[in-house]
Protein backbone atom coordinates (compact mmCIF):
# COMPACT_ATOMS: atom_id res chain seq x y z
CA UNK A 1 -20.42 -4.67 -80.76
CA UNK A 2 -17.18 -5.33 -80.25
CA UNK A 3 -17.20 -8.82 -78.31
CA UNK A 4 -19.99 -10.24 -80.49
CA UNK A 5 -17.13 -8.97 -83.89
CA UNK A 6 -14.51 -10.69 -81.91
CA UNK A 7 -16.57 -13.90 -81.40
CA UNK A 8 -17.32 -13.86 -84.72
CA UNK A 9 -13.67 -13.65 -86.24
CA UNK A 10 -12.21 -16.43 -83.50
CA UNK A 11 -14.75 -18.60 -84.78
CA UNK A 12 -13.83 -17.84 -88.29
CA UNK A 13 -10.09 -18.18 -88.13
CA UNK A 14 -10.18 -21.28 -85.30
CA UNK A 15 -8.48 -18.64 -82.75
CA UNK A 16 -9.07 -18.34 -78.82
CA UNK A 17 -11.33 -15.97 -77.50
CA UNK A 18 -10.02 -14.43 -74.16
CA UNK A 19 -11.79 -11.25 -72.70
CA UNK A 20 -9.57 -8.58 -70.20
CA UNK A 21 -11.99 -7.33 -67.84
CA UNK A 22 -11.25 -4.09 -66.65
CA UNK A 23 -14.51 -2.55 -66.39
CA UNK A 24 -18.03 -3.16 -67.70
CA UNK A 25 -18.95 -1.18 -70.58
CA UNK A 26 -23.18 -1.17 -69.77
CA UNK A 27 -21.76 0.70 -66.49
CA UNK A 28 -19.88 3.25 -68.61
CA UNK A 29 -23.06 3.35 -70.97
CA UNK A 30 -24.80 4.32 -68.12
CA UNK A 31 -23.15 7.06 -67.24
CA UNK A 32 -24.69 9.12 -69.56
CA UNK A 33 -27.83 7.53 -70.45
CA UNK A 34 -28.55 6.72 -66.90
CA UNK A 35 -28.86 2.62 -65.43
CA UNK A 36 -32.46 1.83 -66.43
CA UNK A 37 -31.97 3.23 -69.69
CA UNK A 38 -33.43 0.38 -72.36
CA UNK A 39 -30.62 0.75 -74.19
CA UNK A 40 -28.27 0.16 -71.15
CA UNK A 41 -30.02 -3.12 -69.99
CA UNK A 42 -29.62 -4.10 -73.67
CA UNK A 43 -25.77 -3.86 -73.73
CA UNK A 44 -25.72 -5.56 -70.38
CA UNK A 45 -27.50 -8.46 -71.55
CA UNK A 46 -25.07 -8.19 -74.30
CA UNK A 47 -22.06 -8.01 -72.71
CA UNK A 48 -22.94 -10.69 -70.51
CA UNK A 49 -24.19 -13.50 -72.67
CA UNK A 50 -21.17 -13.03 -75.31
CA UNK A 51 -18.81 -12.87 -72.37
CA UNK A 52 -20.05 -15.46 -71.33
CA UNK A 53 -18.73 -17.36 -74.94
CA UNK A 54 -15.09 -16.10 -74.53
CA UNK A 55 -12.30 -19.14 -74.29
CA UNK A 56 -10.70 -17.89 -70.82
CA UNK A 57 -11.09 -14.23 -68.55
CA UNK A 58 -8.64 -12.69 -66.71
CA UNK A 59 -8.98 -9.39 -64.73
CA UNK A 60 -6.51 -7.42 -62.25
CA UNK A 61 -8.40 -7.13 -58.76
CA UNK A 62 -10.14 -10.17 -56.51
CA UNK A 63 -13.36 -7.85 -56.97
CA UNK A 64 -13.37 -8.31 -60.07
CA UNK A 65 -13.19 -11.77 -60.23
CA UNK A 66 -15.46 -12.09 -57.52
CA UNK A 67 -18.31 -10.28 -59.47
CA UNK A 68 -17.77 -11.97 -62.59
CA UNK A 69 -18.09 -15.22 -60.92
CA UNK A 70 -20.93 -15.02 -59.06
CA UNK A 71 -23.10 -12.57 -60.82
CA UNK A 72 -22.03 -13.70 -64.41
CA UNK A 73 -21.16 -17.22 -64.47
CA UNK A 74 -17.60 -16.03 -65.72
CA UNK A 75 -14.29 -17.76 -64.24
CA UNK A 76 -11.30 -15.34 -64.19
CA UNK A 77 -7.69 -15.46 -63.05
CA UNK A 78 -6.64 -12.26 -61.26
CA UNK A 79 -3.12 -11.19 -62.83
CA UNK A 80 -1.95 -8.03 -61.42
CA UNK A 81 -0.58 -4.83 -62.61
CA UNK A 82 2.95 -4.80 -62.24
CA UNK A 83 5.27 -1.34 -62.83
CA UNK A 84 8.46 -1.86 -64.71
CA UNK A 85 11.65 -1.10 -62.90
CA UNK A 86 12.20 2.40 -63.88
CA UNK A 87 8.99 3.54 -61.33
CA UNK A 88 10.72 3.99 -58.19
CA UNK A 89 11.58 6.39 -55.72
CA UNK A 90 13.26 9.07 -57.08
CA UNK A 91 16.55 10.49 -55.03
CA UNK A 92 16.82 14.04 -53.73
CA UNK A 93 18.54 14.83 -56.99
CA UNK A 94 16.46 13.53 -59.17
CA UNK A 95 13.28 15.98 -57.46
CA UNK A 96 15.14 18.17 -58.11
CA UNK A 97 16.38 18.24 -61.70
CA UNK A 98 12.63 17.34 -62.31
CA UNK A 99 11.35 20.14 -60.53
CA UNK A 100 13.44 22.69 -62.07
CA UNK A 101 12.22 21.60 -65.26
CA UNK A 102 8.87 21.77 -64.61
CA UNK A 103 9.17 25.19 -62.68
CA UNK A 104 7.18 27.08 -64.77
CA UNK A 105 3.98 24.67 -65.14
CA UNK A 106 4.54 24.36 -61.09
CA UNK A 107 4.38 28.14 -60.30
CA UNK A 108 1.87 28.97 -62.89
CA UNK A 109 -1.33 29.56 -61.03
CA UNK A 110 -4.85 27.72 -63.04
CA UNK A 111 -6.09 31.58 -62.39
CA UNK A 112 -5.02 33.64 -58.92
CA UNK A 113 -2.04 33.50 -57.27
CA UNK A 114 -1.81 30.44 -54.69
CA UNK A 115 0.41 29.34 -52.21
CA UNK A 116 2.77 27.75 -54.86
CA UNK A 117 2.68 30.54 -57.42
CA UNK A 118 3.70 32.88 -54.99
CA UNK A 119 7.25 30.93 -54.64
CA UNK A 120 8.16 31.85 -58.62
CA UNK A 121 9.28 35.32 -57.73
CA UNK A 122 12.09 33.77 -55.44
CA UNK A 123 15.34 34.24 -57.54
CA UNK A 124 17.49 31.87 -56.32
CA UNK A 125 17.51 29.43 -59.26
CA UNK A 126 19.08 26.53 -56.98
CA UNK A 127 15.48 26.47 -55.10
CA UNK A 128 12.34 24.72 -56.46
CA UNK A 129 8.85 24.76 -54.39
CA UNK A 130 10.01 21.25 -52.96
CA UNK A 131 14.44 21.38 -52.61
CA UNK A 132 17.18 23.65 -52.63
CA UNK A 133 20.66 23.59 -53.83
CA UNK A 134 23.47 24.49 -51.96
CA UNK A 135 27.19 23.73 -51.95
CA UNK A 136 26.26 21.13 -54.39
CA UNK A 137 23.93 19.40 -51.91
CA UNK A 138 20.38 19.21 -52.66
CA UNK A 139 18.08 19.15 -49.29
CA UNK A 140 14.34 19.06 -48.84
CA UNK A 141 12.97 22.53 -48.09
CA UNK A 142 10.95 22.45 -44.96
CA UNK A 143 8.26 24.50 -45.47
CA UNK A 144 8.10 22.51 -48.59
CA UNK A 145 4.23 21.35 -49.43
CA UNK A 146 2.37 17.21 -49.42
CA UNK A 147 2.69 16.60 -52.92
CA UNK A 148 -0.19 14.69 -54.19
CA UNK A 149 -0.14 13.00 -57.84
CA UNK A 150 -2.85 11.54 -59.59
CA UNK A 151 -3.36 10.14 -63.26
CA UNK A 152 -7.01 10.65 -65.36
CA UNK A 153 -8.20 10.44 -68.88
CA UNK A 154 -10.44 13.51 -67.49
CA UNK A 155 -13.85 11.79 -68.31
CA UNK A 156 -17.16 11.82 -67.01
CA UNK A 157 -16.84 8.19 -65.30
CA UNK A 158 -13.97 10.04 -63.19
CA UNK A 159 -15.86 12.08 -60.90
CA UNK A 160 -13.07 14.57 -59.95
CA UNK A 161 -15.04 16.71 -58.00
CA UNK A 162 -15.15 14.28 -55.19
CA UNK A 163 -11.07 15.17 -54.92
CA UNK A 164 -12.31 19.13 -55.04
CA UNK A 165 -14.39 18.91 -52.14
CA UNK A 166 -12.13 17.28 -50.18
CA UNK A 167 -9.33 19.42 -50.95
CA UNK A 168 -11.63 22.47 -50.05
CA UNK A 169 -12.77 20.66 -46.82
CA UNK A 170 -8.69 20.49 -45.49
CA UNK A 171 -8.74 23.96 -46.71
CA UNK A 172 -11.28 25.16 -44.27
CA UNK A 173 -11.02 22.99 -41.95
CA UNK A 174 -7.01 24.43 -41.07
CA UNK A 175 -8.38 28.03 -41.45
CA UNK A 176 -11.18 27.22 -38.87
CA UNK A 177 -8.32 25.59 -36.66
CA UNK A 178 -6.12 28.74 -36.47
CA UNK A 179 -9.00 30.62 -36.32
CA UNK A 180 -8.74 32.84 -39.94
CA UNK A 181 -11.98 34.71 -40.87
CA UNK A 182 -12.64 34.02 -44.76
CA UNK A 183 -12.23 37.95 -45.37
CA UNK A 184 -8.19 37.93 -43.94
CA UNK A 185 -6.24 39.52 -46.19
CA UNK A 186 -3.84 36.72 -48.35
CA UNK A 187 -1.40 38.94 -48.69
CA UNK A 188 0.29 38.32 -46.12
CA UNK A 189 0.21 34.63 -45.76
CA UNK A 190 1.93 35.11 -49.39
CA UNK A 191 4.73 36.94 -47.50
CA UNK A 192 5.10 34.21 -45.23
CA UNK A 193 5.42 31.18 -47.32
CA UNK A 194 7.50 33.20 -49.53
CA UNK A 195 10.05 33.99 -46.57
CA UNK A 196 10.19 30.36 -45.90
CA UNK A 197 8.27 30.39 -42.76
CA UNK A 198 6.70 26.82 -41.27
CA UNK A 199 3.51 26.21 -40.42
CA UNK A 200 1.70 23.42 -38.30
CA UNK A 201 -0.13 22.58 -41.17
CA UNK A 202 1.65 21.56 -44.68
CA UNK A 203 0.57 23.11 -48.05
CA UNK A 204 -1.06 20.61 -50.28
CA UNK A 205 -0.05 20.48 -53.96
CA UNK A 206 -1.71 18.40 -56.42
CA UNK A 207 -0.60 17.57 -59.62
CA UNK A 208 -2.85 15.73 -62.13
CA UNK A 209 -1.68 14.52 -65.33
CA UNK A 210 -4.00 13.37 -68.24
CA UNK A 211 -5.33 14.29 -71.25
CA UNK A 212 -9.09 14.22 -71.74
CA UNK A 213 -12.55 16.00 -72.37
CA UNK A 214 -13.33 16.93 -68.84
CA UNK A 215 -9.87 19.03 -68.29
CA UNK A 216 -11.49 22.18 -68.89
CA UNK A 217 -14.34 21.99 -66.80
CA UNK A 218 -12.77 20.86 -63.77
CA UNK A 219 -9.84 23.65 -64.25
CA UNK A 220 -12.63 26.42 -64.39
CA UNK A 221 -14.19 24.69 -61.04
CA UNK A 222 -10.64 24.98 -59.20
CA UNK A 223 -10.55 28.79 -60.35
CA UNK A 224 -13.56 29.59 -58.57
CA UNK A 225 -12.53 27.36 -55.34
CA UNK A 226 -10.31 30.77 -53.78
CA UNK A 227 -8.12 27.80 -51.72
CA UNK A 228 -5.17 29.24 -49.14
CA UNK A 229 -3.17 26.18 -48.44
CA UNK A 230 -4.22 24.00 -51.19
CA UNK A 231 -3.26 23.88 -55.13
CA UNK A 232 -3.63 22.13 -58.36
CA UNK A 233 -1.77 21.85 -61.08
CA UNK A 234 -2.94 20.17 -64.65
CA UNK A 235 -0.03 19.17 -67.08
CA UNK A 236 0.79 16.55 -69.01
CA UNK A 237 3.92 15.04 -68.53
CA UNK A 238 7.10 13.96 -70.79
CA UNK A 239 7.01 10.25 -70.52
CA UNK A 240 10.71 9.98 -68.91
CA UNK A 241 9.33 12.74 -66.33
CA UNK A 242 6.34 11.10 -65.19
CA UNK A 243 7.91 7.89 -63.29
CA UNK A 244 9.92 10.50 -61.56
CA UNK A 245 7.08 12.56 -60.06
CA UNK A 246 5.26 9.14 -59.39
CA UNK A 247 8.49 8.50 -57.44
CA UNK A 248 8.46 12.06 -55.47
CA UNK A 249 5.66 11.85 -52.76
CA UNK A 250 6.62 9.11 -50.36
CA UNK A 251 9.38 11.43 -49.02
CA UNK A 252 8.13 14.75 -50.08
CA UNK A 253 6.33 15.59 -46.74
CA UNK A 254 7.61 14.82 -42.88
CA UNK A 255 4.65 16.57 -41.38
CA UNK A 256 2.13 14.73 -40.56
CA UNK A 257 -1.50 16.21 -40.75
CA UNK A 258 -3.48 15.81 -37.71
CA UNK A 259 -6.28 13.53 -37.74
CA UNK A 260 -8.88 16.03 -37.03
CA UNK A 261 -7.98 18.07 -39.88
CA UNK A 262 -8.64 15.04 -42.36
């Protein structure tokens, strides 16, 4: 009972009471007791009446404020998330320093080989899934793959699975296009990507960082997915190298996937 303690102590100690609404906990509650739950219509009325008591609101989206005013009787200021300075785009040097470092959490498989894993035998140590390094110069590869990042505390209110099925929905959807039967032979688009050859539609790689209860579970489900031009990677990041790979995407991909395929 966290807001009703709060109330309690502001009261005590002649403090202000100011509630940051990032999400409703009887929603949360829900998830695993299910939305007409007693017990969840209890917290709501809960939440609501001793939110209702707080000094001042704030909140980060227009949503947000939107609900809470009209469905609560709560009046919030929107102040937005702002990144500090050091997330930016990171330079061709930078992707690649970071990518060497993480080279062996990038080429290690979550079960078979994929069409990243298949790059770790290359022995040129100047080349990374996404750059290469030569003369001095680092260059974008160009069979390189879309990288894809995305943050979670791995719990059940994250429904990951949604991601899955999409990723496994591009997957068929470009095998269907150039016409593969689902009993080809990998082997030999292993040989390809590995010999650096370009194809009309990019690789996807996604990395998700986060630590959480759900990791496991959703690992095991991307095991038994058996994707061609799609991959995931779980890791959790250094926290100097995770504004870096934040910074990586916008300029990680020039193809552009056609819009029939998404």
């Amino acid at each position: 009972p966290t807001l009703a303690a709060v109330k309690l102590v502001s009261w005590l100690r002649g403090a202000k009471f100011i509630v940051d609404w990032h999400n409703f906990g009887y929603t949360l509650l829900g998830l695993s007791h299910g939305r007409s739950h007693v017990i969840v219509k209890v917290y709501f009325w809960f939440e609501k009446h001793f939110g209702r008591m707080a000094d001042g609101a704030f909140c980060v989206t227009k949503a947000m404020q939107h609900e809470l005013a009209q469905n609560w009787g709560i009046k919030a200021t929107v102040l937005y998330d702002h990144s500090p300075e050091f997330f930016r785009p990171a330079s061709l040097t930078e992707k690649h320093e970071l990518f060497c470092r993480l080279g062996g959490s990038i080429c290690g498989a979550i079960g078979s080989a994929d069409c990243i894993s298949v790059e770790k035998e290359v022995e040129d140590k100047n080349t990374t899934v996404l750059t290469g390094k030569i003369d001095g110069g680092v260059s974008l590869k160009p069979n390189r793959p879309a990288l894809v990042v995305s943050s979670t505390s791995w719990t059940p209110d994250e429904d990951f699975s949604i991601l899955l099925e999409a990723a496994l929905m591009y997957d068929r959807r470009v095998a269907a296009t150039l016409g593969e039967e689902d009993s080809m032979d990998e082997g030999q688009l292993w040989i390809d990507i590995k010999n650096g050859k370009q194809f009309d539609y990019p690789r996807l790689l996604f990395v998700i960082t986060g630590k959480g209860p759900d990791r496991k579970k959703y690992e095991e489900q991307i095991k038994r997915l058996k994707l061609r031009r799609v991959a995931f990677r779980t890791m959790w990041l250094a926290s100097e190298d995770y504004p870096l790979l934040l910074g990586m995407p916008a300029t990680c991909q020039k193809n552009v996937i056609p819009q029939h395929i998404c």
